[in-house]
N, C-alpha and C. Protein backbone atom coordinates (compact mmCIF):
# COMPACT_ATOMS: atom_id res chain seq x y z
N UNK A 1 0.84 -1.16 0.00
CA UNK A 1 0.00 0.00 0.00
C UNK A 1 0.90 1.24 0.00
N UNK A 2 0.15 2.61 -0.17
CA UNK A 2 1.13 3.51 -0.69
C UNK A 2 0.39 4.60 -0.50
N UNK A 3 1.00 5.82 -0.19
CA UNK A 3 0.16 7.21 -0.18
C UNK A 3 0.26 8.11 -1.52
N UNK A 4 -0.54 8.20 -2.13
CA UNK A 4 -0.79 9.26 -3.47
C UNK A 4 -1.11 10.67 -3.00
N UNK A 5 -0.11 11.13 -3.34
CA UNK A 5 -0.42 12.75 -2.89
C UNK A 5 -0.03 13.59 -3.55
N UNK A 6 -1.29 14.24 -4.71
CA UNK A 6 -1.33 14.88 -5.37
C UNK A 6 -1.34 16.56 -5.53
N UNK A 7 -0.10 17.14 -6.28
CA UNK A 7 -0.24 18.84 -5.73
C UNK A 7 0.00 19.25 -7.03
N UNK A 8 -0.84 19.68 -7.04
CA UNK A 8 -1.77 20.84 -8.37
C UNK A 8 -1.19 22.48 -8.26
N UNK A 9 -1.80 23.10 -9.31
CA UNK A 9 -1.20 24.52 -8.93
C UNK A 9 0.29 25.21 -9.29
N UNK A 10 1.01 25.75 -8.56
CA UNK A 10 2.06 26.30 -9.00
C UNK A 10 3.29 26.01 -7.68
N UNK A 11 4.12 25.48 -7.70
CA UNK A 11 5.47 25.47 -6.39
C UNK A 11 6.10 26.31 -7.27
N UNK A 12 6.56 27.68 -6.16
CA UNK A 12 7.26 28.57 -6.96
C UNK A 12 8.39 28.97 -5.11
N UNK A 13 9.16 30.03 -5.27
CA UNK A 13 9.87 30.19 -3.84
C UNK A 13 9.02 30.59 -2.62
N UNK A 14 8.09 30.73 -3.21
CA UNK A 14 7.18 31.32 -2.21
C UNK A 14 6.30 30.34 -1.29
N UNK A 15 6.38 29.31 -1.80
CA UNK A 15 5.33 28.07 -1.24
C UNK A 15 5.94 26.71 -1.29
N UNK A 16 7.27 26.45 -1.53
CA UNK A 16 8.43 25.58 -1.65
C UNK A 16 8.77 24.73 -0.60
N UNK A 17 8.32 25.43 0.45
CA UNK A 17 9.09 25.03 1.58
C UNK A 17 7.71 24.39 2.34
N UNK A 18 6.96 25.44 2.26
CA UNK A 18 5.47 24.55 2.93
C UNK A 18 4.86 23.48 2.63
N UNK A 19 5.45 23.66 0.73
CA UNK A 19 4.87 22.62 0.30
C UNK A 19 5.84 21.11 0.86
N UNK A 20 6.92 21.45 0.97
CA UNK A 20 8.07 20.91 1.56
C UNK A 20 7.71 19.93 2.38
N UNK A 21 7.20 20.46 3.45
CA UNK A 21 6.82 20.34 5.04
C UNK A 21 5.90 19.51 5.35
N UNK A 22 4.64 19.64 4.28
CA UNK A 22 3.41 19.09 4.07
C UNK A 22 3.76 17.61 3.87
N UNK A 23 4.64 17.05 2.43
CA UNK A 23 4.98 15.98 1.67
C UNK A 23 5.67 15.32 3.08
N UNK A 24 7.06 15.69 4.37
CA UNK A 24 7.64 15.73 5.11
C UNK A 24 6.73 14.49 6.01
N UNK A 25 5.65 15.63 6.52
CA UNK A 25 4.08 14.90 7.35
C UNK A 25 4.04 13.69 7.00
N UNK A 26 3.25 13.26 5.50
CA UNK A 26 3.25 11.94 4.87
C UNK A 26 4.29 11.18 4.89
N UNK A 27 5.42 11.79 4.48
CA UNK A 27 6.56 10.71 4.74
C UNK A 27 6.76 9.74 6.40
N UNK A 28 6.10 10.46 7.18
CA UNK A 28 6.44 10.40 8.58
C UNK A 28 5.47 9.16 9.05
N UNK A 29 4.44 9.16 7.79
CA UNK A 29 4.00 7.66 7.52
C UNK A 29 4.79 6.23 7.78
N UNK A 30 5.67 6.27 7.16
CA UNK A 30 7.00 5.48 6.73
C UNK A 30 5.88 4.17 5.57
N UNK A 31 5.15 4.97 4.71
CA UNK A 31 4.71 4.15 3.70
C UNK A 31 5.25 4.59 2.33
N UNK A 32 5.39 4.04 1.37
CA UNK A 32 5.89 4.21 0.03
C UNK A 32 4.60 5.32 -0.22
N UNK A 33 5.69 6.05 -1.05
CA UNK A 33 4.88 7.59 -0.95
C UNK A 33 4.83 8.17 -3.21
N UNK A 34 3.77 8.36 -3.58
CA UNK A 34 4.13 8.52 -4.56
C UNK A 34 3.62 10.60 -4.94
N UNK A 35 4.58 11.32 -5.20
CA UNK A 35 4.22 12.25 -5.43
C UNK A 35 3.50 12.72 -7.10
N UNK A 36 1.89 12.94 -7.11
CA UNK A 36 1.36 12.92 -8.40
C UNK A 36 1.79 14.73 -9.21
N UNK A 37 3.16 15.17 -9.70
CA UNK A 37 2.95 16.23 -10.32
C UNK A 37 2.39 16.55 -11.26
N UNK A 38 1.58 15.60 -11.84
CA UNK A 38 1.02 15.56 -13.34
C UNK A 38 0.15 17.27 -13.41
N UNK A 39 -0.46 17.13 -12.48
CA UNK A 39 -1.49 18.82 -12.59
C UNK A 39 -0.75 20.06 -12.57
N UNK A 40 0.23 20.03 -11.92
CA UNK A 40 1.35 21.49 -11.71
C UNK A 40 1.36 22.28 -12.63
N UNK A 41 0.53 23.38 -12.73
CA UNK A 41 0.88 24.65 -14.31
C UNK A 41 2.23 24.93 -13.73
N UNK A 42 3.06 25.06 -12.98
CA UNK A 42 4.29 25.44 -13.13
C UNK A 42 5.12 25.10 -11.27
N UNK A 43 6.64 24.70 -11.77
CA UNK A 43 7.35 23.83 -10.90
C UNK A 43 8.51 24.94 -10.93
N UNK A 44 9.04 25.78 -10.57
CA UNK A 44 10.15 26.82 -10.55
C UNK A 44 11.48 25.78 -10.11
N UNK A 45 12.60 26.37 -9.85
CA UNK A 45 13.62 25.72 -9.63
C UNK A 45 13.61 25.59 -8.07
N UNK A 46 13.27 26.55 -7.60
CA UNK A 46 13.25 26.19 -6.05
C UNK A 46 12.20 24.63 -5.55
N UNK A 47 11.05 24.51 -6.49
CA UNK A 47 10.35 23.54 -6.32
C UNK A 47 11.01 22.34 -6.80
N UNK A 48 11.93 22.07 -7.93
CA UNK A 48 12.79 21.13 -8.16
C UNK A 48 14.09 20.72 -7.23
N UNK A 49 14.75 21.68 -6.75
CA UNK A 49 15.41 21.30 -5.39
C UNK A 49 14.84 20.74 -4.20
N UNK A 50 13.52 21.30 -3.76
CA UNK A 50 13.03 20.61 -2.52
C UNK A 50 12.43 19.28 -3.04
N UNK A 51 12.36 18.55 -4.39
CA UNK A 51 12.12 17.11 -4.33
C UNK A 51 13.48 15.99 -4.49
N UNK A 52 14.55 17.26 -4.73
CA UNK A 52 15.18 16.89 -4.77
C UNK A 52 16.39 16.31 -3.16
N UNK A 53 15.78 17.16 -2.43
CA UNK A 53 16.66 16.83 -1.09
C UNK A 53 15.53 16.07 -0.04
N UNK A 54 14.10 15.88 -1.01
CA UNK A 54 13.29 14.92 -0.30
C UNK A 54 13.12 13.68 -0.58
N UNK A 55 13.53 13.02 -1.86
CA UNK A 55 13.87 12.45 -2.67
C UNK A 55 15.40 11.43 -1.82
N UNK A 56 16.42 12.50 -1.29
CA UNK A 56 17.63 12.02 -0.74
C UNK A 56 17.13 11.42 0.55
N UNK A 57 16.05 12.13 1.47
CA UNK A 57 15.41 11.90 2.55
C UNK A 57 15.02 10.81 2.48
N UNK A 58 14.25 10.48 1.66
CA UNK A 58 13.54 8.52 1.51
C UNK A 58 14.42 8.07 0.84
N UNK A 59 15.38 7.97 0.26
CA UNK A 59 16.70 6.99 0.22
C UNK A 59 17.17 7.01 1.11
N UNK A 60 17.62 7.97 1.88
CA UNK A 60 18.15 7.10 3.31
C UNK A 60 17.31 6.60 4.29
N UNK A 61 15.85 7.01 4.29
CA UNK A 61 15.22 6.47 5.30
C UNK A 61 14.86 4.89 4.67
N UNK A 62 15.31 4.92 3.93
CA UNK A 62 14.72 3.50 2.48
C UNK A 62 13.35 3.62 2.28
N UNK A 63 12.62 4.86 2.35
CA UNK A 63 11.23 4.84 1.78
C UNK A 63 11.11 4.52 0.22
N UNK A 64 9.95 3.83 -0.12
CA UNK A 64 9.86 3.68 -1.78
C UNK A 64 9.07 5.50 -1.44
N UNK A 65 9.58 5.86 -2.86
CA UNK A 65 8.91 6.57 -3.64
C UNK A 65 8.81 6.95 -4.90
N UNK A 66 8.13 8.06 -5.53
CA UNK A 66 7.81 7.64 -6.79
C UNK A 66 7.10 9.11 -7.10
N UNK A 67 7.75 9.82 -8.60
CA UNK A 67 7.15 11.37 -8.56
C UNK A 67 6.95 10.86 -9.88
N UNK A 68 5.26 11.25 -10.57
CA UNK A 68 4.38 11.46 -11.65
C UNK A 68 4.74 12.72 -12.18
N UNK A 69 5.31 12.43 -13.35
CA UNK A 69 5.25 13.66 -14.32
C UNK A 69 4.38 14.54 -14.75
N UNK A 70 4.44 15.38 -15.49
CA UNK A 70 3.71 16.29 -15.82
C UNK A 70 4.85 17.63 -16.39
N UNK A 71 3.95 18.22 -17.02
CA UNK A 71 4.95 19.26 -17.98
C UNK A 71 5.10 20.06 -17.71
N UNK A 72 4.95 20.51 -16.11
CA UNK A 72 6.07 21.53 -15.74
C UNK A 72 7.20 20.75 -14.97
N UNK A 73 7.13 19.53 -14.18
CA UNK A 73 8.33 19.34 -14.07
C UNK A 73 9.14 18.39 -15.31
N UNK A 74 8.66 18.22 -16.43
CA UNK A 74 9.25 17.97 -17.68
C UNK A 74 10.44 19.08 -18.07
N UNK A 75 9.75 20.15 -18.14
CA UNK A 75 10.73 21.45 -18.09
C UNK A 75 11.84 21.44 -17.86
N UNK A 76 11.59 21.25 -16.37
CA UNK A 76 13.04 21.55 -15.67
C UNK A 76 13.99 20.06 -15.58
N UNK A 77 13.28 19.17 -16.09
CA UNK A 77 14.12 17.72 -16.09
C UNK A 77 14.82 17.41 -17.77
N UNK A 78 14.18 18.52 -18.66
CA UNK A 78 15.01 18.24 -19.78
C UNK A 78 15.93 18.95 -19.46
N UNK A 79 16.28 20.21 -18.70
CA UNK A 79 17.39 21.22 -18.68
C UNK A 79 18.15 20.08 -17.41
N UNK A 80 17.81 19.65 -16.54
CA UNK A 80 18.61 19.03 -15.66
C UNK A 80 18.13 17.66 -15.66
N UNK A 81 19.50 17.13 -16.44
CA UNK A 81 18.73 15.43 -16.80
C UNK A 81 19.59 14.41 -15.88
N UNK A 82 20.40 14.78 -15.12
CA UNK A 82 20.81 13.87 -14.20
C UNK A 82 20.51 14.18 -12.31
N UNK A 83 19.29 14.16 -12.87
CA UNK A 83 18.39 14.56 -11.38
C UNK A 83 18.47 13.26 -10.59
N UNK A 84 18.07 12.44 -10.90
CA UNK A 84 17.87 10.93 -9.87
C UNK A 84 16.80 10.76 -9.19
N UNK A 85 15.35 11.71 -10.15
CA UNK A 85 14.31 11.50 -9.33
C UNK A 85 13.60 9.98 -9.66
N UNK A 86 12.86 9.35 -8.93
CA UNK A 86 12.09 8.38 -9.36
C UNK A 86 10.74 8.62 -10.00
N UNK A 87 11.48 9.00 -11.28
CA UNK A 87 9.94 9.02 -12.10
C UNK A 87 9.35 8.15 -13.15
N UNK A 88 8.16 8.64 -12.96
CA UNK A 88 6.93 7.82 -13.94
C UNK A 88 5.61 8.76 -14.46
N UNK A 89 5.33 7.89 -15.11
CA UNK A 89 4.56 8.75 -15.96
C UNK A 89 3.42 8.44 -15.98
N UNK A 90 2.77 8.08 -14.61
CA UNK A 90 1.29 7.78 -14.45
C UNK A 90 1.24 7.55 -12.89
N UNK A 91 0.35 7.49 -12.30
CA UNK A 91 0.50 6.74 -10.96
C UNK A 91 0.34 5.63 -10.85
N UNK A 92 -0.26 4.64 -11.78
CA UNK A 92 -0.58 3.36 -12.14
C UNK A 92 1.24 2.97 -12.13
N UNK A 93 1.71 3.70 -12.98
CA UNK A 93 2.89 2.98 -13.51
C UNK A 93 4.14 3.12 -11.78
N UNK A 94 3.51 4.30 -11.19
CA UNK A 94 4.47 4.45 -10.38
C UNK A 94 3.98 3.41 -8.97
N UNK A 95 2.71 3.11 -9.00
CA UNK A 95 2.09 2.18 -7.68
C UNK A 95 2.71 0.76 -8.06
N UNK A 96 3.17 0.11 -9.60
CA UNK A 96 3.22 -0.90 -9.73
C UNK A 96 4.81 -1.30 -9.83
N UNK A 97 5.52 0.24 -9.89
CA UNK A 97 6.77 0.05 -9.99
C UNK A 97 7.46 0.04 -8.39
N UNK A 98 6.68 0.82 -7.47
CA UNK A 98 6.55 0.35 -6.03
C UNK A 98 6.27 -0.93 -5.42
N UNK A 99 5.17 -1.66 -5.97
CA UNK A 99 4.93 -2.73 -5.78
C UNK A 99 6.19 -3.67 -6.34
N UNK A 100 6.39 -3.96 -6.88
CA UNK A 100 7.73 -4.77 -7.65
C UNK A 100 8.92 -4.23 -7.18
N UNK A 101 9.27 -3.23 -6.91
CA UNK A 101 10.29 -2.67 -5.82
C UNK A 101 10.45 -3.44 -4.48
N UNK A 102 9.13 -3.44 -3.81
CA UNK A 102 8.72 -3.83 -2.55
C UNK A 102 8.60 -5.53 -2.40
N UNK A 103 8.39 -6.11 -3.49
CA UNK A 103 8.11 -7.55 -3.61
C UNK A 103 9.98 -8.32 -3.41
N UNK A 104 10.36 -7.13 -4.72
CA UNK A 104 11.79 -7.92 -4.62
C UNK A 104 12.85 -7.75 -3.06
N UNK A 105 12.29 -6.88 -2.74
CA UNK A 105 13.18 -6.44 -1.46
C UNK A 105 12.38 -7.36 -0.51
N UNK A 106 11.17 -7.70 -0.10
CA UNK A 106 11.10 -9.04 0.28
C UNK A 106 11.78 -10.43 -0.33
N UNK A 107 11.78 -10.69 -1.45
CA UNK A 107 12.55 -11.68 -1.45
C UNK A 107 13.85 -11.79 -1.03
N UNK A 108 14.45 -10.39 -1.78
CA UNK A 108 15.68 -10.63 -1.23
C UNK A 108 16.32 -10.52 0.22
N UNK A 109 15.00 -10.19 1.21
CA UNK A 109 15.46 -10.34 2.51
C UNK A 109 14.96 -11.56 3.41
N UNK A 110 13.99 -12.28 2.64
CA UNK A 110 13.64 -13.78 3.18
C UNK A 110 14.50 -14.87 2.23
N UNK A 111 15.03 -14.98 1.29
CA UNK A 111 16.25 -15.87 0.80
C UNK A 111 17.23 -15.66 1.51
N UNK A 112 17.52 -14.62 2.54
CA UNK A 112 18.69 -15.17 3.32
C UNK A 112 18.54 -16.42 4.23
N UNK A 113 17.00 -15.37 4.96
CA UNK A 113 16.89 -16.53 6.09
C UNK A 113 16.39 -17.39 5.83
N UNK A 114 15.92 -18.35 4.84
CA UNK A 114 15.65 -19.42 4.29
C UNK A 114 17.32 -19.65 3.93
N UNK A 115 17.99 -19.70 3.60
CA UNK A 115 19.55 -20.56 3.47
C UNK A 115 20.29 -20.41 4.49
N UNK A 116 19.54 -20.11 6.29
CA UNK A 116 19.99 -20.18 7.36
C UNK A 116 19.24 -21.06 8.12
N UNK A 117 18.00 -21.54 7.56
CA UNK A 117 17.14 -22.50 8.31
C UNK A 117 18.09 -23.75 8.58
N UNK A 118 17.56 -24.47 9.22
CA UNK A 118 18.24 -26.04 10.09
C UNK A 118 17.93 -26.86 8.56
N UNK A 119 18.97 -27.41 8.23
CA UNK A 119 18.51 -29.05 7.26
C UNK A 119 18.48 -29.84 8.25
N UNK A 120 17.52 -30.48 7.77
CA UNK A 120 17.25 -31.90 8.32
C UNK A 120 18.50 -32.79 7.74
N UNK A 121 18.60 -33.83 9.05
CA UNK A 121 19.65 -34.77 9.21
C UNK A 121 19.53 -35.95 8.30
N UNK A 122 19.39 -35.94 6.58
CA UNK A 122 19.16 -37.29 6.62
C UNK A 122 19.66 -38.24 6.49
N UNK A 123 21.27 -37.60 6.88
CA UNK A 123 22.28 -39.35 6.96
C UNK A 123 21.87 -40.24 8.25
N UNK A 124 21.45 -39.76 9.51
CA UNK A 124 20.80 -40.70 10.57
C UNK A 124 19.53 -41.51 9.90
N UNK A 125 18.70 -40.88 8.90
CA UNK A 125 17.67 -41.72 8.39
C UNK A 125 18.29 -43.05 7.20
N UNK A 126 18.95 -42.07 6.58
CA UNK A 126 19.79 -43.23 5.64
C UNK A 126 20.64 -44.23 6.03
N UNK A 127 21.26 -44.38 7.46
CA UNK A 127 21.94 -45.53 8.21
C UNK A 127 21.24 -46.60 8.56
N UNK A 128 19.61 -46.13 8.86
CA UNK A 128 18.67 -46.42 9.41
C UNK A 128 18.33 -47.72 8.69
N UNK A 129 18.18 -46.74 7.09
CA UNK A 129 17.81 -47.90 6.09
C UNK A 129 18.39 -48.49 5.57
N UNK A 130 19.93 -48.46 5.48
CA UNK A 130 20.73 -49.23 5.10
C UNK A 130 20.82 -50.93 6.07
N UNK A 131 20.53 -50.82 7.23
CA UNK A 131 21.06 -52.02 8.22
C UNK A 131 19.87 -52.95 8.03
């Protein structure tokens, strides 16, 4: 499961930080969080930095997340193309790329402890049947 939280409108310097603060709240969830920018008439550069050092925030906290495009932050991601945001281009695409994120990181943390479980002994059974 996952929080969709969609912000419409304009992030410009003036509302950057609140908007900041708000996304911050949800994170404090500790659920895979997908931010929907698809509606945004306009994303300024100050609004591209704060997803960007929130973005760093759920990689280290290891939150999944996941930011929906839309053509104002298209803008600023053709001029700065080695951003490292996790994007997608739907929320469908970004809930399922969470999901499969989240599936494999279960496996890969129950295949350990499954090749730490006890084997069974079965050379005492095989002596058994040999005599």
């Amino acid at each position: 499961m996952a929080t969709v939280l969609r912000i419409d409108g304009e992030v410009d310097a003036s509302n950057a930080e609140l908007i900041t603060e708000a996304i911050r709240r949800f994170s404090r969830l500790k659920a895979p969080l997908v931010l929907d920018l698809s509606g945004l008439d306009f994303l300024a550069g100050s609004g591209l930095r704060a997803l960007l050092v929130l973005n760093e925030e759920h990689r280290r906290a290891q939150l999944r997340s996941s930011v929906v495009s839309g053509p104002a932050l298209r803008r600023l991601t053709r001029v700065v193309t080695d951003h490292g945001l996790p994007i997608a281009h739907s929320v469908a695409a970004a809930l399922a790329h969470i999901e499969g994120a989240t599936a494999a990181r279960r496996r890969l943390v129950s295949d350990p402890a499954r090749q730490h479980e006890p084997q069974r002994d079965t050379s005492a059974r095989l002596r058994g049947l040999a005599s």
